[in-house]
C-alpha atoms as a PDB file:
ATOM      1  CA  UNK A   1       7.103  23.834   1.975  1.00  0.00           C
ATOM      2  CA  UNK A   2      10.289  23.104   3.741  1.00  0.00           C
ATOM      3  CA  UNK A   3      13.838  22.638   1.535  1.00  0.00           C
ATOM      4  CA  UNK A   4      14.577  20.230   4.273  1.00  0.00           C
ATOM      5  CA  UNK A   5      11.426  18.305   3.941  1.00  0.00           C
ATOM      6  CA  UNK A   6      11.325  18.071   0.108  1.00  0.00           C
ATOM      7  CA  UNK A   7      14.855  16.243   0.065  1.00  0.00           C
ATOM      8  CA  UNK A   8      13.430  14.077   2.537  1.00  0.00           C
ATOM      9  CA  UNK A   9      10.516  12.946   0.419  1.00  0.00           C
ATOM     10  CA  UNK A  10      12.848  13.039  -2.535  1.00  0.00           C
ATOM     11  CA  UNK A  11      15.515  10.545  -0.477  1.00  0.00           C
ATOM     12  CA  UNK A  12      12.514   8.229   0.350  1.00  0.00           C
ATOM     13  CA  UNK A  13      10.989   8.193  -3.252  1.00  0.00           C
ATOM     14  CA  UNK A  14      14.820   7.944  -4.579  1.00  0.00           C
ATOM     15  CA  UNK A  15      15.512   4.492  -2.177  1.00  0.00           C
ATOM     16  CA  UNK A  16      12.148   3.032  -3.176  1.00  0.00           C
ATOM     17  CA  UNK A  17      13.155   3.489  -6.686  1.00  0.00           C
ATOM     18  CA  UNK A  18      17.069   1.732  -6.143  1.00  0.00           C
ATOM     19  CA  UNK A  19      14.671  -1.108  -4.477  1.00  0.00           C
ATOM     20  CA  UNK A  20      12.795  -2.105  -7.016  1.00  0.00           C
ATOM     21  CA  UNK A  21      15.777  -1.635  -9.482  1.00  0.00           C
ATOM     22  CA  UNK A  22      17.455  -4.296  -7.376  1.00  0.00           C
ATOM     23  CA  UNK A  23      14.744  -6.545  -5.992  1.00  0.00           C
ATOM     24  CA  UNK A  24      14.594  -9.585  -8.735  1.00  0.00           C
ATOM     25  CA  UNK A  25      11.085 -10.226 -10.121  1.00  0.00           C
ATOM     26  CA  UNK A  26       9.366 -13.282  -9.427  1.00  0.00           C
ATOM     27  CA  UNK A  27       6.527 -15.326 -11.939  1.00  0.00           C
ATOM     28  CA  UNK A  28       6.158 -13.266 -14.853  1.00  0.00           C
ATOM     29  CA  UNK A  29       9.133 -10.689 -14.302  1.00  0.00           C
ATOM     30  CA  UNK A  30       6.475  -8.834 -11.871  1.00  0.00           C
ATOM     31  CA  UNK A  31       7.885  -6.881  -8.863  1.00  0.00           C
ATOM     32  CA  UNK A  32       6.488  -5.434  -5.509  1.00  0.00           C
ATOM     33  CA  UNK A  33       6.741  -2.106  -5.710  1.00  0.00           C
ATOM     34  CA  UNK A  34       8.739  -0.552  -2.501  1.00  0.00           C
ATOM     35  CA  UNK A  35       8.070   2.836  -4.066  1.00  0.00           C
ATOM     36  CA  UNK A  36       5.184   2.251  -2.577  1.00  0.00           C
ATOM     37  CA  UNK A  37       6.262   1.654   0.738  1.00  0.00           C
ATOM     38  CA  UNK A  38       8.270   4.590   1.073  1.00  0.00           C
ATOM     39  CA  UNK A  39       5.723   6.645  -0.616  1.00  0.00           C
ATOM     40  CA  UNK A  40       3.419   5.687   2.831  1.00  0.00           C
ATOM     41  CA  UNK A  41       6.672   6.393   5.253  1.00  0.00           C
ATOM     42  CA  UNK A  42       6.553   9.947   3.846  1.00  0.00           C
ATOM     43  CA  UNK A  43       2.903  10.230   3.815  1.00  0.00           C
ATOM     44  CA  UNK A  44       2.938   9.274   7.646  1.00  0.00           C
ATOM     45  CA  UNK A  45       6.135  11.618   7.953  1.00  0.00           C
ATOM     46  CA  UNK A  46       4.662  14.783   6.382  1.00  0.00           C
ATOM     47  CA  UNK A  47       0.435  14.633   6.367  1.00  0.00           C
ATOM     48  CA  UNK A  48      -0.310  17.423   4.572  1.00  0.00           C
ATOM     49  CA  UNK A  49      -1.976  18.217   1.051  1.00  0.00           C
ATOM     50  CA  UNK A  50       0.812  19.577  -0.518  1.00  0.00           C
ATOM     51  CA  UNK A  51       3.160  17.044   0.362  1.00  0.00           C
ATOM     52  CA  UNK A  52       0.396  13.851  -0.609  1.00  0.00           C
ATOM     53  CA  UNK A  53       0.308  15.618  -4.256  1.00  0.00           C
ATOM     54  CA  UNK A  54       4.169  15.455  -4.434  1.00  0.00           C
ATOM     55  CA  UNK A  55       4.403  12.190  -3.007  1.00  0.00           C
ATOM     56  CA  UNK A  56       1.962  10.091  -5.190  1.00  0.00           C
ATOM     57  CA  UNK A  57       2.774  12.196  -8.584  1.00  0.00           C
ATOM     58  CA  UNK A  58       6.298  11.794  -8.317  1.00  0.00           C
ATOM     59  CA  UNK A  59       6.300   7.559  -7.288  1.00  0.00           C
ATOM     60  CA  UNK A  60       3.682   7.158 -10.109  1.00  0.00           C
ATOM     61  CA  UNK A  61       5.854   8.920 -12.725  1.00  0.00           C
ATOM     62  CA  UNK A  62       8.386   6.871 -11.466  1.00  0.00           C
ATOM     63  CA  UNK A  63       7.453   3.727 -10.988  1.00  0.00           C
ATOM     64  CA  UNK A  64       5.424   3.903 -14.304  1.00  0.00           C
ATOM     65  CA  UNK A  65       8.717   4.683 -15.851  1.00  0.00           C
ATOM     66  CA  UNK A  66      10.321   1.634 -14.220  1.00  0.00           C
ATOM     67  CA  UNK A  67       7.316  -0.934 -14.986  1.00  0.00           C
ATOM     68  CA  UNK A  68       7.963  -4.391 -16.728  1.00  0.00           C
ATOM     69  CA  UNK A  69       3.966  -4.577 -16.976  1.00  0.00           C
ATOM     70  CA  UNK A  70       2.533  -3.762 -20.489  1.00  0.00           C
ATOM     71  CA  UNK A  71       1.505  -0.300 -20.955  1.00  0.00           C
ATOM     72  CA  UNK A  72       1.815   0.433 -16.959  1.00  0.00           C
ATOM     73  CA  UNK A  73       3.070   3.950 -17.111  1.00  0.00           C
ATOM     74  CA  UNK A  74      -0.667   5.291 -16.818  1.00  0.00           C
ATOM     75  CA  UNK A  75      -2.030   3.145 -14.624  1.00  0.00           C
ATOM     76  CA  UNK A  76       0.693   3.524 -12.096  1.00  0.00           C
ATOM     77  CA  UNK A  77       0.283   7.202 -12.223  1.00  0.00           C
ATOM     78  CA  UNK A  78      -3.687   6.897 -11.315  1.00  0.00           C
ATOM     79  CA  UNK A  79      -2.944   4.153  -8.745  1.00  0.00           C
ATOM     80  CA  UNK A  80      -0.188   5.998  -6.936  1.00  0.00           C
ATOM     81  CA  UNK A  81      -2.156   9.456  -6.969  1.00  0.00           C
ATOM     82  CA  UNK A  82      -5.426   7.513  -5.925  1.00  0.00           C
ATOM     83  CA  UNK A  83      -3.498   5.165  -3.216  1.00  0.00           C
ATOM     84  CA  UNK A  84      -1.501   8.486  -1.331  1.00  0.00           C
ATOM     85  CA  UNK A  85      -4.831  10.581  -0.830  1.00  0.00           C
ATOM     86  CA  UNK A  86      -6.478   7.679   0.679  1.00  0.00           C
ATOM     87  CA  UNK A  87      -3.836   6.403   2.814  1.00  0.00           C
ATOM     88  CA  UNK A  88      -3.817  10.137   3.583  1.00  0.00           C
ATOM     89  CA  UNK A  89      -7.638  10.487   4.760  1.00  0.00           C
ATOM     90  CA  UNK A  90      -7.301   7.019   6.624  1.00  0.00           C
ATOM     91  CA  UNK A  91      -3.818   8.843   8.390  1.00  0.00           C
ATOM     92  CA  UNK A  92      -5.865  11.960   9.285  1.00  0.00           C
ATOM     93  CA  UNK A  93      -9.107  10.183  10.505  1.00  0.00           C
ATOM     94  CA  UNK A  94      -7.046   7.708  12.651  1.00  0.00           C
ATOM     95  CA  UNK A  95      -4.582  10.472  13.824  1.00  0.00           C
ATOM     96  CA  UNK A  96      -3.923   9.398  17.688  1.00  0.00           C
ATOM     97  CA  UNK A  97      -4.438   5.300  16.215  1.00  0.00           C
ATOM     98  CA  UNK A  98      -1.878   5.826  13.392  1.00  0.00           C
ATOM     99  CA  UNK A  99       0.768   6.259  15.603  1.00  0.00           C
ATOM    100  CA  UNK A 100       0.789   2.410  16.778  1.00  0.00           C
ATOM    101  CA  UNK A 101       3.452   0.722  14.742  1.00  0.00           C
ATOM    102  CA  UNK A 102       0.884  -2.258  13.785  1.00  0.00           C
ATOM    103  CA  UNK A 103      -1.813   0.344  13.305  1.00  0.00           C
ATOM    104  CA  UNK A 104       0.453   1.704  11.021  1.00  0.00           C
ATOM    105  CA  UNK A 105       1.471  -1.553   9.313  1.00  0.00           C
ATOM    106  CA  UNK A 106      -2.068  -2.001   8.765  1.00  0.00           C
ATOM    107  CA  UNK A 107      -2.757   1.044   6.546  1.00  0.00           C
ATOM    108  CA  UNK A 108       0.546   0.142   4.667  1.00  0.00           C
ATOM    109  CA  UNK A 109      -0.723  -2.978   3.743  1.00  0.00           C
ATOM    110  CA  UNK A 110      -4.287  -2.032   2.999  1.00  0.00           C
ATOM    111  CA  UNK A 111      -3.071   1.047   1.047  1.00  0.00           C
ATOM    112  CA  UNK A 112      -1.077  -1.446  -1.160  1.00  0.00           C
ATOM    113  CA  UNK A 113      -4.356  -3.757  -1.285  1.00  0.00           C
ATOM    114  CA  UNK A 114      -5.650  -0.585  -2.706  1.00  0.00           C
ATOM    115  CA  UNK A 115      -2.955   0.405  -5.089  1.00  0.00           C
ATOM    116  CA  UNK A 116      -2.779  -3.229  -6.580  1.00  0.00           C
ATOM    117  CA  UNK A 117      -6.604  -3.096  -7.103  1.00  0.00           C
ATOM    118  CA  UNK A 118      -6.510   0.247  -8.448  1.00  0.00           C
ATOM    119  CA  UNK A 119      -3.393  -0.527 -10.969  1.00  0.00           C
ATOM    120  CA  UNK A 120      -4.880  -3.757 -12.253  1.00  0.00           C
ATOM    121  CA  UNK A 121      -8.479  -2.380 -12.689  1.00  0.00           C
ATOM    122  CA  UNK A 122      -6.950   0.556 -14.786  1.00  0.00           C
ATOM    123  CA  UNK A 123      -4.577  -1.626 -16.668  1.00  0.00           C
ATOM    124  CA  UNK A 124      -7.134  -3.822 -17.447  1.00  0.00           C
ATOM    125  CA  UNK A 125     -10.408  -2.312 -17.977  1.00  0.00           C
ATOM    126  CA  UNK A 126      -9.128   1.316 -19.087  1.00  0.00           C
ATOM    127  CA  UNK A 127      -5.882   0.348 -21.116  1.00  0.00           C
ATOM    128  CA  UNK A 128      -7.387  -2.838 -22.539  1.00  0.00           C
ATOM    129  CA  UNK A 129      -4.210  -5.026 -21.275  1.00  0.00           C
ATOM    130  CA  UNK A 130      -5.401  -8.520 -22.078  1.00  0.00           C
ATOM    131  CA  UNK A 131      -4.259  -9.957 -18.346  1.00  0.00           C
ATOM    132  CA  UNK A 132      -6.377 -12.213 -15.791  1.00  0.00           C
ATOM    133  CA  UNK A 133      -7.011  -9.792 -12.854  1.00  0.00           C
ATOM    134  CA  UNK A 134      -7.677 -12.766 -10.071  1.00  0.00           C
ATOM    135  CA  UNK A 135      -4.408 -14.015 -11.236  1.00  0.00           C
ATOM    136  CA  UNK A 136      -2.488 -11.864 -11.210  1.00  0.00           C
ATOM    137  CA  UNK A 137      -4.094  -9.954  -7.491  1.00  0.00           C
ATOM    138  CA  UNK A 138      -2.926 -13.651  -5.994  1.00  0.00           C
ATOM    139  CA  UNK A 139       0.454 -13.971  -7.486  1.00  0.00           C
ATOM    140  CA  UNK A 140       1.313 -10.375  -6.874  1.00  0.00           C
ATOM    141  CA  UNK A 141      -0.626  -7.750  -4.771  1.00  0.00           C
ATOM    142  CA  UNK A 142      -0.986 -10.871  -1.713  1.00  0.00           C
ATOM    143  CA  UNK A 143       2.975 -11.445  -2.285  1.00  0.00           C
ATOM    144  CA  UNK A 144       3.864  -7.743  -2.166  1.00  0.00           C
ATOM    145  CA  UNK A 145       1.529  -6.999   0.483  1.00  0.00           C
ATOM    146  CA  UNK A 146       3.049  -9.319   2.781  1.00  0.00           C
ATOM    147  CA  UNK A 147       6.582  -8.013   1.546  1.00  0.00           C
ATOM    148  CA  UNK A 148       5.463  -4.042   1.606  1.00  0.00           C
ATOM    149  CA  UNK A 149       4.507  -5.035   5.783  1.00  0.00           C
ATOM    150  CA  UNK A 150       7.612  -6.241   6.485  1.00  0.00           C
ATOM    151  CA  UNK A 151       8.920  -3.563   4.926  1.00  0.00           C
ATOM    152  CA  UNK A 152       7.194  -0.973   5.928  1.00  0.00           C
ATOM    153  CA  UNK A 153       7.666  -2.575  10.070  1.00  0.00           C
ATOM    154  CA  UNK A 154      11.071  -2.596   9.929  1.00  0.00           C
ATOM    155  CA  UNK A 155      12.145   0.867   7.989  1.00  0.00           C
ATOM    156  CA  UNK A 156       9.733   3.103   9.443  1.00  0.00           C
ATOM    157  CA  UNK A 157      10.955   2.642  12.849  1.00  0.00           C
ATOM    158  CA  UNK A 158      14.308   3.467  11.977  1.00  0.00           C
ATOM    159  CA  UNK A 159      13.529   6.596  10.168  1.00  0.00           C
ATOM    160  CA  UNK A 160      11.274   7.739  12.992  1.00  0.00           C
ATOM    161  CA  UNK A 161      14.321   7.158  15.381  1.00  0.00           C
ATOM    162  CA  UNK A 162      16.558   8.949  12.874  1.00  0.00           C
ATOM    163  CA  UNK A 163      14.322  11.570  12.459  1.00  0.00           C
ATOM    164  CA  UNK A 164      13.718  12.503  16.282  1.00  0.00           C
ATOM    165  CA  UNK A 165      17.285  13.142  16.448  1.00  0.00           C
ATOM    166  CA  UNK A 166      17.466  16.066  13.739  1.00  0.00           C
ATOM    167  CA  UNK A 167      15.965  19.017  12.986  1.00  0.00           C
ATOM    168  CA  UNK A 168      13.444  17.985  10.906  1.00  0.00           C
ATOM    169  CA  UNK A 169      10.083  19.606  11.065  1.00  0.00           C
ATOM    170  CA  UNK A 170       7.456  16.000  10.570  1.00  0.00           C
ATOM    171  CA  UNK A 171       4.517  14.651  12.112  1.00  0.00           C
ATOM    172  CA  UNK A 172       6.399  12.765  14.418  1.00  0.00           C
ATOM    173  CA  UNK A 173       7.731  15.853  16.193  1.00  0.00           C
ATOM    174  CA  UNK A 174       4.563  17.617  16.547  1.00  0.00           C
END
């Protein structure tokens, strides 16, 4: 694995993280997590197993650590790990389609579908948290869906127009 490319994915997990320090929480004190959405930008950056494995363990550690929900540090570990090797299969089986900007969009924002389901399922039915699931999916995986896209549309560009201009060894310059 590349020095190069590790500080990369370390950069992107390290801005997510400053993002949802800084984003205020809405209803509850709940937050969308942009860890998320730069845990996709590096999963579309470097597609790889190795890479995945870092990617979700380290945003789940983190964003478990940085949680306001009730005993989240576990479930955001299993959603995170869970959410980066699908959105990983879905990049590999849609290689030459994943490369459209709204294609790409689209797996963001199903792949935080998925992590929402996955952390609120665990939190709930694992963890015991006492929480109403359909309430909570509408007041806060639909918002930070919606958020994650826009996101997700405008950041990844820019990094993919950064990135064509360096050295760095990614997807996009294969």
């Amino acid at each position: 694995m590349n020095t190069k490319n590790l500080m990369l994915m370390a950069l992107l997990v390290s801005v997510g993280a400053a993002l949802y320090l800084v984003i205020p929480g809405y209803g509850e004190g709940m937050k969308p997590d942009f860890m998320l959405t730069m845990m996709f930008i590096g999963i579309f950056l470097f597609p790889d197993v190795k890479s995945v494995f870092l990617l979700g363990a380290t945003t789940g550690v983190l964003s478990g650590l940085f949680t306001s929900f009730p005993g989240g540090f576990i479930p955001n570990i299993i959603d995170k790990f869970i959410t980066a090797f699908v959105v990983f299969a879905v990049i590999i089986l849609l290689k030459k389609a994943a490369n459209n900007m709204i294609v790409s969009t689209i797996i963001a924002c199903c792949g935080t579908v998925l992590s929402g389901t996955i952390f609120l399922s665990v939190a709930i039915f694992v963890m015991g948290a006492k929480v109403p699931f359909g309430l909570l999916f509408v007041t806060v995986v639909l918002p930070a869906i919606a958020m994650n896209g826009i996101v997700f549309f405008i950041i990844y560009p820019i990094i993919k127009t950064l990135l064509k201009r360096t050295s760095f060894k990614t997807a996009l310059s294969n």
